[in-house]
Protein backbone atom coordinates (compact mmCIF):
# COMPACT_ATOMS: atom_id res chain seq x y z
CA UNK A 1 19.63 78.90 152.98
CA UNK A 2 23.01 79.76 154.02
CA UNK A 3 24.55 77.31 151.72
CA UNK A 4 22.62 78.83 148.77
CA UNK A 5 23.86 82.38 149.71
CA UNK A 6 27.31 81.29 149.55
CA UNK A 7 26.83 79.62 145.91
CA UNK A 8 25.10 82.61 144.84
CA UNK A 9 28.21 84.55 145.92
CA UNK A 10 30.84 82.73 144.75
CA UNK A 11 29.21 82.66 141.11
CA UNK A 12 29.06 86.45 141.28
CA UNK A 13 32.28 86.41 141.95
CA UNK A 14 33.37 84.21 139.11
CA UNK A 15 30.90 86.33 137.04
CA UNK A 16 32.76 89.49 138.28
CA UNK A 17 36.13 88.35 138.02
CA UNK A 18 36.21 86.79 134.84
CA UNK A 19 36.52 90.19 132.27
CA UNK A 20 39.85 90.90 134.60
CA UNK A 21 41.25 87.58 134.25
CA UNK A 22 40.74 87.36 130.13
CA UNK A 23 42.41 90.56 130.34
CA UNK A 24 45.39 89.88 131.72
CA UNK A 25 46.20 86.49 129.81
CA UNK A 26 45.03 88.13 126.51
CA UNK A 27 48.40 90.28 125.68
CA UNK A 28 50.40 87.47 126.88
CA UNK A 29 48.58 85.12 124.09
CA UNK A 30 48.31 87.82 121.47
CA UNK A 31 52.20 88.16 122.21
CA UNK A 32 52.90 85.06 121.52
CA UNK A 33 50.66 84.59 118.66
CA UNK A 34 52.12 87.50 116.71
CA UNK A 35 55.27 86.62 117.59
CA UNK A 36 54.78 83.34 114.99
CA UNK A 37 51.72 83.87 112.83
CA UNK A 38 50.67 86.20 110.08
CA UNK A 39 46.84 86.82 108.91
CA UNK A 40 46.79 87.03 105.61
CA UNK A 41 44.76 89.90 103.73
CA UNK A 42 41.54 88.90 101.95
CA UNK A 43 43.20 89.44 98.34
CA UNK A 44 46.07 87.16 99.72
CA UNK A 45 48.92 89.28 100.03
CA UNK A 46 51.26 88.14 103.20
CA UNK A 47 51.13 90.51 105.92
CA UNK A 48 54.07 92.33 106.51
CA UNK A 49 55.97 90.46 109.66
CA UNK A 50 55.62 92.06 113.03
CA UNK A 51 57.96 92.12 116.05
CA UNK A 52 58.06 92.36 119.15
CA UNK A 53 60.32 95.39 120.46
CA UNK A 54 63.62 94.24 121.89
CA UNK A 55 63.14 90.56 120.55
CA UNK A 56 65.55 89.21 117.18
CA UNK A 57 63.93 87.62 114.03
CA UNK A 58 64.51 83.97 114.68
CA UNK A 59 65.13 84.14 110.67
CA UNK A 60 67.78 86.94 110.54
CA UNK A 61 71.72 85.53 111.27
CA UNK A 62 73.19 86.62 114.17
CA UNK A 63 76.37 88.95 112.96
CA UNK A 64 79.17 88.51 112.45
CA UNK A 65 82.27 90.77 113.17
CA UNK A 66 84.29 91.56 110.32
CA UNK A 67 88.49 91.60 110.86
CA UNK A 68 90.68 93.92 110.56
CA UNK A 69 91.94 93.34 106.46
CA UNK A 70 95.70 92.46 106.92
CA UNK A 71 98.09 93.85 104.46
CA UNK A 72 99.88 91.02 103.45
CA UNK A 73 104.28 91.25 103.41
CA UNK A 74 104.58 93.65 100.53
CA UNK A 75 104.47 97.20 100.62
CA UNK A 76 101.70 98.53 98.94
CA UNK A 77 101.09 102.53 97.75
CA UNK A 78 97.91 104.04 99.52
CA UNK A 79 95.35 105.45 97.57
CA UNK A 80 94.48 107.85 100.34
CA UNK A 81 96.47 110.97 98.92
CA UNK A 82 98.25 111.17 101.52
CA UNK A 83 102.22 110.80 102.22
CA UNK A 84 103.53 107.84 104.20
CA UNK A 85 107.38 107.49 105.04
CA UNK A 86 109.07 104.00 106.34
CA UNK A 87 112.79 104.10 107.79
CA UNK A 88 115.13 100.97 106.79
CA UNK A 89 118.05 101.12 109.00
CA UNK A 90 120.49 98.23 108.12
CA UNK A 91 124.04 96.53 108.87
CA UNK A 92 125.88 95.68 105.56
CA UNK A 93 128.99 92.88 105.71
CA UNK A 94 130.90 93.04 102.48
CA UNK A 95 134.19 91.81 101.19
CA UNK A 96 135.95 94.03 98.74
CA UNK A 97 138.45 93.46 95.86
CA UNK A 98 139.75 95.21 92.79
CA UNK A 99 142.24 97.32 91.52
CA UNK A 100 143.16 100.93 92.49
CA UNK A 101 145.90 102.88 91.23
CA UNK A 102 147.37 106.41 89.88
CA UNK A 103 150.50 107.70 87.95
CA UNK A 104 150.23 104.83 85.83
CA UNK A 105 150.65 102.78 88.85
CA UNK A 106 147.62 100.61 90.00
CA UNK A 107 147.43 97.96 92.64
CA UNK A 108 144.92 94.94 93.32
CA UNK A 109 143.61 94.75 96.31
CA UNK A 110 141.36 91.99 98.25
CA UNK A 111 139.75 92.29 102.10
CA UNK A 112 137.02 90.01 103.60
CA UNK A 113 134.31 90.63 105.68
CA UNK A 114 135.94 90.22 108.60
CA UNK A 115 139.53 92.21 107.53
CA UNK A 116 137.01 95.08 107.31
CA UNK A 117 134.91 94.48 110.05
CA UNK A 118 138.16 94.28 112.48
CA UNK A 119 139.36 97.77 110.95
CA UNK A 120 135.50 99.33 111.21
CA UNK A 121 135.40 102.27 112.90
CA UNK A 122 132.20 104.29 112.38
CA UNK A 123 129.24 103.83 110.09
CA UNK A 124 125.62 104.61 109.37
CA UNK A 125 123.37 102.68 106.56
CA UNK A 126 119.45 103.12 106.37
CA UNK A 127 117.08 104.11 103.32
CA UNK A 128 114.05 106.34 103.95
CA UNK A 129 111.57 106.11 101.80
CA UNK A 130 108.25 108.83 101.05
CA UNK A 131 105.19 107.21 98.76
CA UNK A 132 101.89 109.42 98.08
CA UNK A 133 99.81 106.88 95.78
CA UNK A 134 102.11 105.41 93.35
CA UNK A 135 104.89 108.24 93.82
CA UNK A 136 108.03 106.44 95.09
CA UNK A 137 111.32 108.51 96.83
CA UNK A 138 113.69 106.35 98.26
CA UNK A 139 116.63 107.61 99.68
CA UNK A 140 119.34 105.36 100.74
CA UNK A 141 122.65 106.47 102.43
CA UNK A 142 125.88 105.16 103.35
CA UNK A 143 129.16 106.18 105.41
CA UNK A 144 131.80 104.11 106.69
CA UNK A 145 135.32 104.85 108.01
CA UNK A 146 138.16 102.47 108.52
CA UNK A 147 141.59 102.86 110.00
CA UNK A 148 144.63 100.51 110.66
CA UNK A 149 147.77 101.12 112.32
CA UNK A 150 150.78 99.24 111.10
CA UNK A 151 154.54 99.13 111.97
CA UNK A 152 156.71 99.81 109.17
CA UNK A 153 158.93 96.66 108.33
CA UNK A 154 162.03 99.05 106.86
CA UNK A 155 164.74 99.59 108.96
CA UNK A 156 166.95 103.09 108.78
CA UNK A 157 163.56 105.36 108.23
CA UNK A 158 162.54 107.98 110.38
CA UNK A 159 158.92 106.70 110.50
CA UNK A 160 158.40 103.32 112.23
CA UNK A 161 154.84 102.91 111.83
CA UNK A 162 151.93 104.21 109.66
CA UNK A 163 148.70 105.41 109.88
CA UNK A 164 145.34 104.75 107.56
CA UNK A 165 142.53 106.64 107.23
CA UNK A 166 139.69 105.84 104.80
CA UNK A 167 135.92 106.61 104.31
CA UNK A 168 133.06 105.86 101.81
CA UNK A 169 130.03 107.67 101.69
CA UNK A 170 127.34 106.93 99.05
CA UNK A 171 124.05 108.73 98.65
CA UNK A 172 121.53 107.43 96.17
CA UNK A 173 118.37 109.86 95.81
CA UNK A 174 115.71 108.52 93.48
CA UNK A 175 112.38 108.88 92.18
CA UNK A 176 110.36 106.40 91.08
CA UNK A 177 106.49 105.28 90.00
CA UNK A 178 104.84 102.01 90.96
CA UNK A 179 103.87 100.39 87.65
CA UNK A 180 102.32 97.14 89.23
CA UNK A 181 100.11 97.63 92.67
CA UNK A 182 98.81 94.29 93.19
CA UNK A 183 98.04 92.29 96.16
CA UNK A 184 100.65 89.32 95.70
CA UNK A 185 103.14 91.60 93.40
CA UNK A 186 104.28 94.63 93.40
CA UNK A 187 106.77 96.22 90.60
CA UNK A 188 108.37 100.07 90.35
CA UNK A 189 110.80 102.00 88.09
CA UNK A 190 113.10 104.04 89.95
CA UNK A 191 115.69 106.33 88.42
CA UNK A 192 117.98 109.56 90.56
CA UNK A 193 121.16 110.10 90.91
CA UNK A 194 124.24 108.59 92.94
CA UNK A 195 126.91 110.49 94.64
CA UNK A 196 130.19 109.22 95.54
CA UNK A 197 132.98 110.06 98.13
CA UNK A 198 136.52 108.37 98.90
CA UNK A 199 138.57 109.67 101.23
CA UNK A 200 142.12 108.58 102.20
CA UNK A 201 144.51 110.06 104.73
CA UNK A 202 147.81 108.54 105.65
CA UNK A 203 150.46 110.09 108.07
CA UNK A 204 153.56 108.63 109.52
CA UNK A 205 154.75 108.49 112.76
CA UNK A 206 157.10 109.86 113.94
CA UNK A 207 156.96 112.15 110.36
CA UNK A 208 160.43 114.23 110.55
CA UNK A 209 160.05 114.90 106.48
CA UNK A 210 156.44 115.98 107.10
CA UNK A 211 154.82 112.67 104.86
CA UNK A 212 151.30 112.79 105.19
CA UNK A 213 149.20 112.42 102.21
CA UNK A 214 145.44 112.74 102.09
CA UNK A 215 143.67 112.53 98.84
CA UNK A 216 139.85 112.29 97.91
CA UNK A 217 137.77 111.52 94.99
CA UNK A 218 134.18 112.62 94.60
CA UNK A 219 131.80 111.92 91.92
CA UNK A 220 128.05 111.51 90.70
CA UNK A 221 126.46 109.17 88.32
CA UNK A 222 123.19 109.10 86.76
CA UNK A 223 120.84 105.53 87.79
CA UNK A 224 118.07 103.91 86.28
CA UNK A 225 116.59 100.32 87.83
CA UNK A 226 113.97 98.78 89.04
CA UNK A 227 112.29 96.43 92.24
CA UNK A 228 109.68 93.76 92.22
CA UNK A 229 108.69 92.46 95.53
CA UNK A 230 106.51 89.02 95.63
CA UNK A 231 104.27 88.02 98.58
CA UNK A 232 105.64 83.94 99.06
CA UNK A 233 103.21 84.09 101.92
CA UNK A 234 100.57 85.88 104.23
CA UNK A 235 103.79 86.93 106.20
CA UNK A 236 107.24 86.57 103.37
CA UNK A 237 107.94 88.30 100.78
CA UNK A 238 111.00 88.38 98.29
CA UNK A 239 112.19 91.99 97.22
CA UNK A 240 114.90 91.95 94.16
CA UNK A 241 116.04 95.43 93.07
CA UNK A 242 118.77 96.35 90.74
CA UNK A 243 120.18 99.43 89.15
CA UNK A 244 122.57 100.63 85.93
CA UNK A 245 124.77 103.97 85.49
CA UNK A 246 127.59 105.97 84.98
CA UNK A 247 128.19 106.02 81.11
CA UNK A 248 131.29 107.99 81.62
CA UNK A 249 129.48 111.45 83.22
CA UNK A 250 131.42 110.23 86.88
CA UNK A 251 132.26 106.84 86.55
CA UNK A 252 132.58 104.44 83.28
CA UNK A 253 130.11 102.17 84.48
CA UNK A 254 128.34 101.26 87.66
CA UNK A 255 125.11 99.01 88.60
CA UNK A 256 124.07 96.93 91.80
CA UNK A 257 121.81 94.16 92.38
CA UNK A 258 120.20 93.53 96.15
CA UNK A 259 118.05 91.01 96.77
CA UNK A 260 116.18 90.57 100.22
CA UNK A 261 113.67 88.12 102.21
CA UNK A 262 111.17 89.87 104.52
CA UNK A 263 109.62 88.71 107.35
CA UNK A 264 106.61 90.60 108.41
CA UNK A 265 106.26 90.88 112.27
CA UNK A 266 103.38 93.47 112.03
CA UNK A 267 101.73 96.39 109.82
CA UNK A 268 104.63 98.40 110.65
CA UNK A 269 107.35 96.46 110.91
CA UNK A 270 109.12 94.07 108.76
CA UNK A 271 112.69 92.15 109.27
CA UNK A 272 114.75 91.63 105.70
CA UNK A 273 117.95 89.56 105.41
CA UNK A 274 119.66 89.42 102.01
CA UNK A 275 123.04 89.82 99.79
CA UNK A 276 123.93 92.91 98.05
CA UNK A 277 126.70 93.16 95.25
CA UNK A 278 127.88 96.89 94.21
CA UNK A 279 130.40 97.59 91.32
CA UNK A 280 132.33 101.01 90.03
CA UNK A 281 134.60 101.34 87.17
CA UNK A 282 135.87 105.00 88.31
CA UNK A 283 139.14 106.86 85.85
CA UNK A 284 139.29 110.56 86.54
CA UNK A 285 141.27 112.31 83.42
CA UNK A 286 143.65 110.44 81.65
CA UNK A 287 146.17 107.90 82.84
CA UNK A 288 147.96 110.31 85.20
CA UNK A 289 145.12 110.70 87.33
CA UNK A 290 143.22 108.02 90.19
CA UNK A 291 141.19 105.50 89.48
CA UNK A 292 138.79 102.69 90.99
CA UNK A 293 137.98 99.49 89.47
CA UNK A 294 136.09 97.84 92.93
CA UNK A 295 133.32 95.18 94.22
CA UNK A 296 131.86 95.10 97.23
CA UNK A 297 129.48 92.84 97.98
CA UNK A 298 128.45 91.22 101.14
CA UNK A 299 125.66 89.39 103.07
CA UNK A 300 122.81 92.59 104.76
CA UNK A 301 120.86 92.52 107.62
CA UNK A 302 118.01 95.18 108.26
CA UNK A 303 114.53 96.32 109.90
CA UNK A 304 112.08 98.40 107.51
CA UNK A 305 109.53 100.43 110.19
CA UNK A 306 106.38 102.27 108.75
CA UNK A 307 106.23 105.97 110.38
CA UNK A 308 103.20 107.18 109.00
């Protein structure tokens, strides 16, 4: 009798406990089953999918993260609107010859790199340049001054030594447009204006008879030219540049061709190694007065860094 009351229990437990057990298992199976299957409609038209929240399509890719686009070595215009300056500071190392002379007088004249590196005393080169789209200005500016101090190999003068004074300073303002914009190639027209200064001052020491010249010549000539720039890889580029003037409105003729290899370290920052070569025919007046028949060209050495 006993054993019969405990069998009769136990089943009404079962009986009881059954509901809360189905229950409990039937979310996690319906989970899972939704998770995988679809039930088709009766007029066979695929279910839309259903997910559970929190849990990834097994279907969809995972994502991927996208890089930052990299510029590539040339400078390219912006098409934000906007204006963006770079600074190019650089270190120029030219020889110089020619002929110079006045009063029907002239005199040739030839110094290395290193005769005018040993009598360098003072200097700033650099080009800044503004772009806003394909708007180019480029302004590049140069001043140098060199002075030597000789004894004077005449014997019986007053003076027994002399000293020179000279300095250079160039500014070249221009305008330009970019005519090519492309990824691997860029090419511009430029055209401004180019301003010219020689100075010389020469005193003697000791100067009883008061000798002490100084004399300077100043001038501007009108430029046209051009620069194409060529990505050789994700990090060099080649930049050749040129330009024409003069005609006789300051000088008779004058041009320059530059051509530099870039290395780019970063977006803003790229180091450029190259030769430049830089020519005047200069006659103020007629015969009576100065003039400057002179080529300087040397190896340069520079660092172009993107401001803004």
């Amino acid at each position: 009798m006993k054993i019969k009351n405990v069998i009769l229990a136990s089943a009404s437990f079962v009986m009881i406990g059954a509901p809360f057990l189905q229950a409990q298992q039937e979310p996690q199976l319906n989970a899972s089953l939704i998770a995988d299957y679809s039930v088709p409609y009766s007029d066979s038209r695929p279910t839309p999918d259903v997910t559970i929240a929190g849990e990834r399509d097994a279907a969809d890719p995972a994502p991927v993260p996208v890089p930052p686009q990299y510029e590539g070595p040339i400078a390219r215009t912006s098409q934000d609107d906007e204006w963006h300056v770079a600074v190019s500071p650089y270190l120029w190392f030219p020889g110089a010859h020619g002929t110079i002379g006045a009063l029907d007088r002239d005199a040739d004249f030839k110094a290395s790199a290193i005769d005018l590196l040993s009598n360098f005393r003072f200097g700033l080169m650099g080009t800044v340049e503004a772009t806003r789209n394909r708007l180019l200005i480029p302004i590049d500016m140069m001043w140098i001054r060199l002075e030597d101090d000789k004894a004077l190999p005449f014997p019986n003068l007053s003076a027994t030594s002399a000293n020179l004074k000279a300095s250079e300073f160039i500014l070249t303002p221009q305008i330009g447009f970019r005519l090519l914009n492309g990824k691997k190639m860029t090419a511009d027209f430029l055209t401004g204006i180019r301003y010219w200064h020689f100075g010389e001052d020469l005193s003697f020491n000791p100067s009883v008879l008061g000798l002490n010249f100084s004399k300077s010549q100043d001038w501007v000539d009108p430029i046209v030219g051009g620069r194409i720039q060529l990505a050789l890889s994700p990090k060099i580029a080649l930049t050749a540049a040129g330009d024409v003037g003069g005609w006789g409105t300051g000088s008779q003729l004058e041009y320059q061709v530059v051509g530099l290899l870039g290395y780019k370290l970063n977006p803003v920052t790229t180091l450029q190694a190259g030769y430049r070569y830089l020519y005047v025919d200069y006659a103020k007046g007629g015969s009576n007065d100065a003039f400057i028949q002179a080529t300087t060209a040397g190896v340069i050495f520079g660092v172009t860094i993107t401001l803004k």
